[in-house]
Each structure stands twice: as C-alpha cells, then as structure tokens.
Protein backbone atom coordinates (compact mmCIF):
# COMPACT_ATOMS: atom_id res chain seq x y z
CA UNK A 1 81.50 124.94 122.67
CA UNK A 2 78.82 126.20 120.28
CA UNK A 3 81.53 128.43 118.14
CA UNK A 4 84.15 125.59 118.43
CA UNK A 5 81.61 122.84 117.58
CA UNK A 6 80.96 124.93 114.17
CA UNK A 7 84.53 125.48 113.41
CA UNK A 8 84.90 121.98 113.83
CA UNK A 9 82.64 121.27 111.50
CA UNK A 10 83.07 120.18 107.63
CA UNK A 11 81.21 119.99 104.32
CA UNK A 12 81.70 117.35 101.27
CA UNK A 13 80.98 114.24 99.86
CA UNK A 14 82.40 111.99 102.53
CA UNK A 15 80.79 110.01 104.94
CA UNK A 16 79.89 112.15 107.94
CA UNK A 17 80.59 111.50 112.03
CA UNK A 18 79.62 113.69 115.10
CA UNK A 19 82.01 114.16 117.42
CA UNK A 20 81.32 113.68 120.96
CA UNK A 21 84.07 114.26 123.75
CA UNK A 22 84.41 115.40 127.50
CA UNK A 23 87.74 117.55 127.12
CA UNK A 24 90.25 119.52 124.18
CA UNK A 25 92.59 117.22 124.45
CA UNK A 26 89.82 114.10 123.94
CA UNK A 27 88.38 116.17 121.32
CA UNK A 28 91.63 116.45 119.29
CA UNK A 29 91.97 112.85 119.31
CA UNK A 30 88.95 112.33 117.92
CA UNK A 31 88.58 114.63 115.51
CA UNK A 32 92.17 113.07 114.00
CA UNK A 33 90.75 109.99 114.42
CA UNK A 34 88.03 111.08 112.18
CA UNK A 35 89.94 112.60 109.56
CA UNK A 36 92.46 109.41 108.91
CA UNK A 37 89.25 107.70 108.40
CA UNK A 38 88.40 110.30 105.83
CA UNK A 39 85.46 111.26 107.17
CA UNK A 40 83.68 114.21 106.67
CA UNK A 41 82.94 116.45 110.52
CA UNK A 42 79.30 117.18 110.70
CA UNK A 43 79.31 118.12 114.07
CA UNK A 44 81.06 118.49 117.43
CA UNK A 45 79.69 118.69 121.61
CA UNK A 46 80.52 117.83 124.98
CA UNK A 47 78.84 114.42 126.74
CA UNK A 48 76.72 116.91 128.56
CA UNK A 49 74.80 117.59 125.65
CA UNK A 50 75.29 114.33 123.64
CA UNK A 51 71.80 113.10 123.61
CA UNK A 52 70.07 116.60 122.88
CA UNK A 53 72.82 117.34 119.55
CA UNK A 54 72.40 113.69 118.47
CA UNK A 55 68.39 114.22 118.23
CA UNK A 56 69.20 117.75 116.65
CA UNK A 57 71.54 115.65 114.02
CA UNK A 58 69.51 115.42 111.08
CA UNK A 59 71.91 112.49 109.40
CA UNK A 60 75.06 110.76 110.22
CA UNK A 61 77.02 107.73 109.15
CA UNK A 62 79.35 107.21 112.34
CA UNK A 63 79.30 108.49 115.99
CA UNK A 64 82.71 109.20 117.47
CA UNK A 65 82.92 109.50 121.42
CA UNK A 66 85.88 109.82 123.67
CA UNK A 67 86.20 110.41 127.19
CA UNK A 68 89.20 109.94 129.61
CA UNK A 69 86.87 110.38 132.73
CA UNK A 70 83.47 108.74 133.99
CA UNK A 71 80.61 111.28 133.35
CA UNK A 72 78.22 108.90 135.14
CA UNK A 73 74.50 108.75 134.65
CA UNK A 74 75.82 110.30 131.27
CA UNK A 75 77.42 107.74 129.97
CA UNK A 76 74.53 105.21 130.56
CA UNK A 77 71.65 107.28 128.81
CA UNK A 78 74.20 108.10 126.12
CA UNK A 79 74.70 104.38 125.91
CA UNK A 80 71.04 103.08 126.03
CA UNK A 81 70.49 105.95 123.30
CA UNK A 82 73.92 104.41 120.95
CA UNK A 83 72.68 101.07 121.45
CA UNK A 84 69.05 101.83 120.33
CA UNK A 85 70.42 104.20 117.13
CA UNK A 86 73.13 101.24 116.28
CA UNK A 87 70.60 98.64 116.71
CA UNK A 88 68.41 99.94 114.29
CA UNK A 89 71.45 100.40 111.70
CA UNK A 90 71.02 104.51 111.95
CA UNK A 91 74.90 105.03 112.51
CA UNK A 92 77.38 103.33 113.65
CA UNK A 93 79.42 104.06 116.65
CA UNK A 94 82.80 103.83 118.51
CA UNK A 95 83.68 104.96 122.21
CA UNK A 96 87.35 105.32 123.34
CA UNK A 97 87.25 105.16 126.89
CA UNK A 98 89.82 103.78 130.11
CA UNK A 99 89.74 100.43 130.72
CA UNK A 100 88.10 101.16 134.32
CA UNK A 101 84.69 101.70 131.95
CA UNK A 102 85.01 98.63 130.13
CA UNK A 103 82.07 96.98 132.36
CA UNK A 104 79.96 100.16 132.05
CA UNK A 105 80.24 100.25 128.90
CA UNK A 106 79.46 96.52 127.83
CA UNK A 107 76.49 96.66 130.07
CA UNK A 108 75.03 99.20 127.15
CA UNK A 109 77.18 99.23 124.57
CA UNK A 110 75.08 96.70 122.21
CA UNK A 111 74.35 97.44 118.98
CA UNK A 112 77.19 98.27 116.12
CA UNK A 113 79.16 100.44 119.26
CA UNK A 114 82.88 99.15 119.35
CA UNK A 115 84.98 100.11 122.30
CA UNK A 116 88.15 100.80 122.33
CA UNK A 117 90.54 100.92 125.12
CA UNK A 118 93.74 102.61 124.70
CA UNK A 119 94.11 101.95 121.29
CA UNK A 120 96.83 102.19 118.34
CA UNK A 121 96.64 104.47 115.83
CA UNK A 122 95.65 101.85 113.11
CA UNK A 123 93.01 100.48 115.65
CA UNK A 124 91.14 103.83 115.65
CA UNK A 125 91.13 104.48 112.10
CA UNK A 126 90.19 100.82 111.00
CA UNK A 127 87.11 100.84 113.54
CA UNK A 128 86.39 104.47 112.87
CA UNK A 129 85.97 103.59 108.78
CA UNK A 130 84.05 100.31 109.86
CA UNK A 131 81.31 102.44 112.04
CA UNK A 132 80.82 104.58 109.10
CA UNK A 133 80.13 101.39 106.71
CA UNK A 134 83.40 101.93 105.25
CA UNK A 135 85.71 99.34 105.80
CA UNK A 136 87.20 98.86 102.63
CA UNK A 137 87.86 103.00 102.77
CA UNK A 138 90.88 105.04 101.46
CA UNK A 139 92.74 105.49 105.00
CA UNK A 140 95.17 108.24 105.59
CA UNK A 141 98.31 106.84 107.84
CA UNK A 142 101.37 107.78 108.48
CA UNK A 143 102.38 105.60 105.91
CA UNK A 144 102.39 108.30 102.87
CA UNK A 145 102.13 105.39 100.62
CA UNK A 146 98.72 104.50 101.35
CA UNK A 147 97.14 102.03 104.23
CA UNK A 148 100.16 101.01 106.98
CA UNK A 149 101.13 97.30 107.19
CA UNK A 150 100.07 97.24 110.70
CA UNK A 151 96.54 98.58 109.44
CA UNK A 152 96.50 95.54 106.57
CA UNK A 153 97.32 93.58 109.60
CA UNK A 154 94.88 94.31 111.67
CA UNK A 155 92.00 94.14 109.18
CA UNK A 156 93.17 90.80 108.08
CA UNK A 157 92.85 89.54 111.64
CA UNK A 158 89.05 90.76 111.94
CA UNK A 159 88.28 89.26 108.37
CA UNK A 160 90.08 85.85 110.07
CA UNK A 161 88.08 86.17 112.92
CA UNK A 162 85.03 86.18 111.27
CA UNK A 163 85.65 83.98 108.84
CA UNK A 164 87.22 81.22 111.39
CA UNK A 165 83.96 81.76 113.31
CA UNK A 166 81.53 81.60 110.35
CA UNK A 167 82.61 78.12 109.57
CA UNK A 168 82.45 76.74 113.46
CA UNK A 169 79.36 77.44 113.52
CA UNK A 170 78.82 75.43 110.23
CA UNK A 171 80.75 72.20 111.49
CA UNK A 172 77.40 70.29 112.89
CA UNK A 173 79.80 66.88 112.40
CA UNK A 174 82.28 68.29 114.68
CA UNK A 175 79.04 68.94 117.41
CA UNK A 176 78.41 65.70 117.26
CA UNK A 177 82.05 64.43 118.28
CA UNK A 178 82.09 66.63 121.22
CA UNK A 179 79.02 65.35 122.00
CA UNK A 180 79.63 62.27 121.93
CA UNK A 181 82.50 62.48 123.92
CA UNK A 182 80.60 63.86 126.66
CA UNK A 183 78.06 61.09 126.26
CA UNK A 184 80.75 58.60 126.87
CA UNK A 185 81.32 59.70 130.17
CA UNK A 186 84.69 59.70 131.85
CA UNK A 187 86.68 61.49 135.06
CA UNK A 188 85.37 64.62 136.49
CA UNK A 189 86.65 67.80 135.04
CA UNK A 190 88.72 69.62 137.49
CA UNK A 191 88.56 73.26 137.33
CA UNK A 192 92.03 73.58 138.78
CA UNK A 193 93.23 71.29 136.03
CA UNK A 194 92.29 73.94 133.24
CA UNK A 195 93.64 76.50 135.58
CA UNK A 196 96.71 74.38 135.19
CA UNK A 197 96.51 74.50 131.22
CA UNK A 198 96.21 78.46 131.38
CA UNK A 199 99.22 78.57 134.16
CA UNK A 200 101.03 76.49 131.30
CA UNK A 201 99.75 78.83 128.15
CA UNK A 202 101.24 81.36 129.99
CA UNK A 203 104.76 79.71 130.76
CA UNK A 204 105.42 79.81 127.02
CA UNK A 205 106.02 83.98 127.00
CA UNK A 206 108.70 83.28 129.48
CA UNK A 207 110.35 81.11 126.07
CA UNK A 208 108.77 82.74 123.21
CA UNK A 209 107.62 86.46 122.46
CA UNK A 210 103.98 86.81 123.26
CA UNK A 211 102.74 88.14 119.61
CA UNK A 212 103.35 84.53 118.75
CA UNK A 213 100.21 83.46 120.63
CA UNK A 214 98.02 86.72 119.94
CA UNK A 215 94.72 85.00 119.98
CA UNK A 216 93.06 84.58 123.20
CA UNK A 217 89.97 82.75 122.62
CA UNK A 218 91.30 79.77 124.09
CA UNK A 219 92.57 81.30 127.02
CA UNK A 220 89.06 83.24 127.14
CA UNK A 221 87.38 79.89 126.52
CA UNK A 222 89.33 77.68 129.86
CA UNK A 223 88.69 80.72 131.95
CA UNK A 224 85.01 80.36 131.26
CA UNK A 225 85.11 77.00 131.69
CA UNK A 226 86.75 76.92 135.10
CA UNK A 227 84.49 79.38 136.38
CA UNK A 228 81.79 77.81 135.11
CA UNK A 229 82.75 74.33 137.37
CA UNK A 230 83.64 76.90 140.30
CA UNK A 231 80.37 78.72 140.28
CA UNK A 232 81.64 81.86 140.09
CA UNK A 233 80.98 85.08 137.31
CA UNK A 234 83.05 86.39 135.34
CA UNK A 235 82.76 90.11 134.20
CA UNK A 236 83.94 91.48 130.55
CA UNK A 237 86.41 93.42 132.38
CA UNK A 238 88.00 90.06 134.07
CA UNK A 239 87.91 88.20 130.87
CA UNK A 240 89.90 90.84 129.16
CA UNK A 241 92.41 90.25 131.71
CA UNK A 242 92.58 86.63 131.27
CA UNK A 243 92.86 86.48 127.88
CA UNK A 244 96.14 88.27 127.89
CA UNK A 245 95.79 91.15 125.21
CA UNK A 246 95.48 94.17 124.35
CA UNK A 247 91.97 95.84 125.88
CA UNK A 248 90.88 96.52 122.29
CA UNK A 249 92.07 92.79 121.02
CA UNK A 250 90.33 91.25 123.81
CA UNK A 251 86.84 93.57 123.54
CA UNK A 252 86.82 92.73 119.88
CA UNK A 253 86.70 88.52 120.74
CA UNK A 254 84.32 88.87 123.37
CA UNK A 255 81.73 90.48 120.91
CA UNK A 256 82.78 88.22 117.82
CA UNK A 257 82.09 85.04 119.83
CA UNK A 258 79.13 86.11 121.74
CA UNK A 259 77.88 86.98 117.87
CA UNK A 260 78.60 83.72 117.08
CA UNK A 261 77.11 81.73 119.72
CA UNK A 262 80.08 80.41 122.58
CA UNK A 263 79.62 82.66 124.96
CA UNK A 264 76.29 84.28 126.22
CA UNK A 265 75.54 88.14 128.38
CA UNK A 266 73.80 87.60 131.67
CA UNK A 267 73.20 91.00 133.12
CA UNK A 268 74.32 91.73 136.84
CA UNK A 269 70.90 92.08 139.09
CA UNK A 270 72.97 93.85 141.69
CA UNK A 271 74.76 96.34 139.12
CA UNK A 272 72.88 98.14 136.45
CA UNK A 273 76.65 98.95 134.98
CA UNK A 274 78.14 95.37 134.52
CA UNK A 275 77.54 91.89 132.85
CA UNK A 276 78.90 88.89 133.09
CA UNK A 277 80.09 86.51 130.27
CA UNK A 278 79.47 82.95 130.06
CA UNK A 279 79.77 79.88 128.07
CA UNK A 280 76.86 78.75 126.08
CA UNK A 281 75.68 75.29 126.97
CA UNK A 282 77.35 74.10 123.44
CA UNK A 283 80.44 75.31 124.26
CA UNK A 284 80.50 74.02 127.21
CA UNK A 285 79.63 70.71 125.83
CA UNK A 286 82.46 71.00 123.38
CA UNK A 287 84.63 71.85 126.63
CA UNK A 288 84.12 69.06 128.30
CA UNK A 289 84.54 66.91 125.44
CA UNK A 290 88.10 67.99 124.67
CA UNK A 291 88.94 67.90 128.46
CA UNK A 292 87.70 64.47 128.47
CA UNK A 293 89.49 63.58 124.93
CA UNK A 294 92.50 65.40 126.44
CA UNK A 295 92.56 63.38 129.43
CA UNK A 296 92.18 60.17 127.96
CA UNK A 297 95.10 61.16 125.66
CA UNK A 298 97.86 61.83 128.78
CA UNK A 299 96.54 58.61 130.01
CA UNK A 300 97.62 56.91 126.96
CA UNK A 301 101.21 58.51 126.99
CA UNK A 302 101.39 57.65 130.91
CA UNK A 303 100.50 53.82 130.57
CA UNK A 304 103.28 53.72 127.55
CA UNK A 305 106.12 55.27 129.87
C-alpha cells in the first residue's frame, strides 16, 4: 500500500485531504471524490493503519474515509481520534460508510465528521469541499459548465437549513406561545394520535411525488414526540428511517437540529456503539403546545359540522 499510497499522492496549491479506505474499489471512490472537490492528495492508507499515518501527517485540511465493511474496534479508535482532531478545528472530516454503521458511527462521529450513506455524486463533492473549509470552492461535475444544478441545489438546502434554524432559535415570542399553551392545560396527548399524523404525512406520496415533501424534520420531530409519551428510545439509525429520506438527507437534520438545540444525544449504557436521540425539554414543550392548539382547532371544525 506504501508504493500505491505515494503514487496516489499529489503536490500544489490546493487544499490537501488524506485518504483513508478499506478496499481498491473504496479507494477509487474516494480519491474521485477528492479530486471533484479540487483537492490536492497528500496521502493515501488502509483503516488498519489510519491512526498511525494520521499522526505521521504533518498537515491536512480534510480527512476522507470510506469503507463498505465494518473493521470493528477500528472504526471506533479511528472515530474517537476524528472526533478529537475535528473538535479542535485541525481538519475536517467525512466517512462514507453502509447504513448498517450509521449508529456506530454517530456514537463517535462528533466533531466537524459528516457521514454519508450511499450518497450522490453532488453529495460527496459538496461535503468533501465543506470538510476542507471550502464550501464556496470551484467544483468539478459532470456538468462541463461549471457546478451541476443538483449541486446548487443541494447547497442551497444546507444554507436553508441553517438559516431556518438560526432564526428559531431567535423567536423567544414564539417560546412563549407554546408555552403558554401548555400552561393552559387541555386533553392528554396521545402518542397514537401523532402516530396517526405521521400515518397521514405519509398517505400524501400515495397522491403526490415524495420530493414535494423533502424535509423531514417534522416527521423526525412527531416520532420523537411519540416515543417520548411511549417511553421508549429512539436510535439515529431509527430516526433516519422515520423521517423518510435519503440516509445522507436525514444524517444531515439530525446534526443541524441537535446543533441547534431540539433534539439532545443520550449515549446507550448497554452499547458503547449507539445513541439515542431525543427531544429537548423545549421542544417538547413546543410539541405539546401545537398538539394541544391542534386539538382545540378540530374541535372547533367538529362543533361547526
């Protein structure tokens, strides 16, 4: 790996990413993924020897990984180690890996890693240039043009994202409403009622195409809320599945909004590789006050019929 690992390797200007990969075919992925992003190779190894060539790295802006199999213990020291480097802003990092490691991997994967589970083209090279502190990067696409439409797409959602959540946070007045909805009092929430809501979310793809409702933080949100009144977790893995996306799409909420405050990482005692995701006591106060506002509303249209 030694001789490929150097011919692998590039020299410029560009921002520079190690490559780390269990396999050829992994490592050609990555190493495209790398160049699209326009970054500059500056090194290349298997998992087996991730830790020992990223200490032996004397500078990098991104780490790439991808793996198509679980390496084990492997993967959680080369974790702990991303999450500590990321953390303290040395690189960034991004890990394309199966969906059956999504809970391994958010156990860890803190920091600036991203994860990315089987991913689009324009998803690897838009989260490739962001973990080298390049999002607003030159990308090369198979557009010859310049950036794809589905790549302007895509970054336009995360900028939404962000944004949308940046001014939440901000609406205190808002709060207060939900709070004092909640402080009126009123029926019971019923978790199988919002269970009802999601059954009827989903009844409108059987209508409608489902890229028409591509955001799943409400879905996310319900799920956590119902579980939440049922006393049962909820592991990153199972709210990916509930809210209906893409892997990738899903990942990327989970981390905005646990960033931003609604939902909160309680680490499995039992399992050293999994944590579950839960609503923050806010959000659950704002839950309750829209089920309760909600309710009240239906009761309204029933007493006029």
């Amino acid at each position: 790996m030694a001789a490929d690992g150097f011919a692998m390797t590039s020299y410029g200007h560009q921002p520079s990413a190690l490559l780390l990969t269990d396999g050829d075919a992994a490592a050609a992925r990555v190493r495209q993924m790398a160049e699209r992003a326009n970054l500059r190779i500056c090194g290349s190894d298997r998992i087996a020897d991730a830790i020992g060539r990223i200490e032996r790295q004397a500078a990098m802006d991104a780490v790439l990984v991808e793996i198509e199999h679980d390496p084990g213990p492997m993967l959680d020291r080369l974790l702990e180690r991303l999450a500590a480097d990321t953390a303290a802003s040395r690189y960034g990092a991004v890990i394309v890996a199966p969906p059956a490691l999504i809970d391994a991997i958010a156990a860890r994967g803190e920091g600036r890693i991203e994860h990315l589970c089987d991913p689009s083209e324009e998803e690897r090279a838009l989260a490739t240039a962001a973990a080298a502190g390049r999002t607003q990067a030159r990308l090369h696409d198979v557009v010859k043009s310049g950036v794809s439409p589905n790549l302007q797409q895509l970054s336009a959602e995360v900028g939404r994202i962000a944004s949308m959540l940046a001014e939440l946070s901000e609406q205190g007045e808002d709060a207060a409403l939900a709070r004092a909805a909640v402080e009126e009092g009123g029926a019971a929430i019923d978790p199988e009622a919002l269970r009802h809501f999601i059954r009827v979310r989903r009844m409108r793809e059987r209508f409608f195409h489902p890229a028409l409702f591509a955001d799943p933080a409400w879905d996310m949100l319900l799920d956590l809320m119902a579980s939440r009144l049922e006393g049962t977790k909820v592991a990153v893995s199972s709210l990916c599945i509930a809210a209906a996306v893409p892997p990738t799409t899903a990942l990327r909420w989970i981390k905005t909004l646990t960033d931003h405050g609604l939902f909160v990482r309680q680490a499995d005692p039992a399992d050293g590789r999994r944590v579950f995701i839960e609503l923050s006591d806010d959000a659950a106060r704002a839950m309750e006050g829209w089920y309760r506002a909600t309710m009240k509303l239906l009761q309204q249209v029933d007493a006029k019929d």
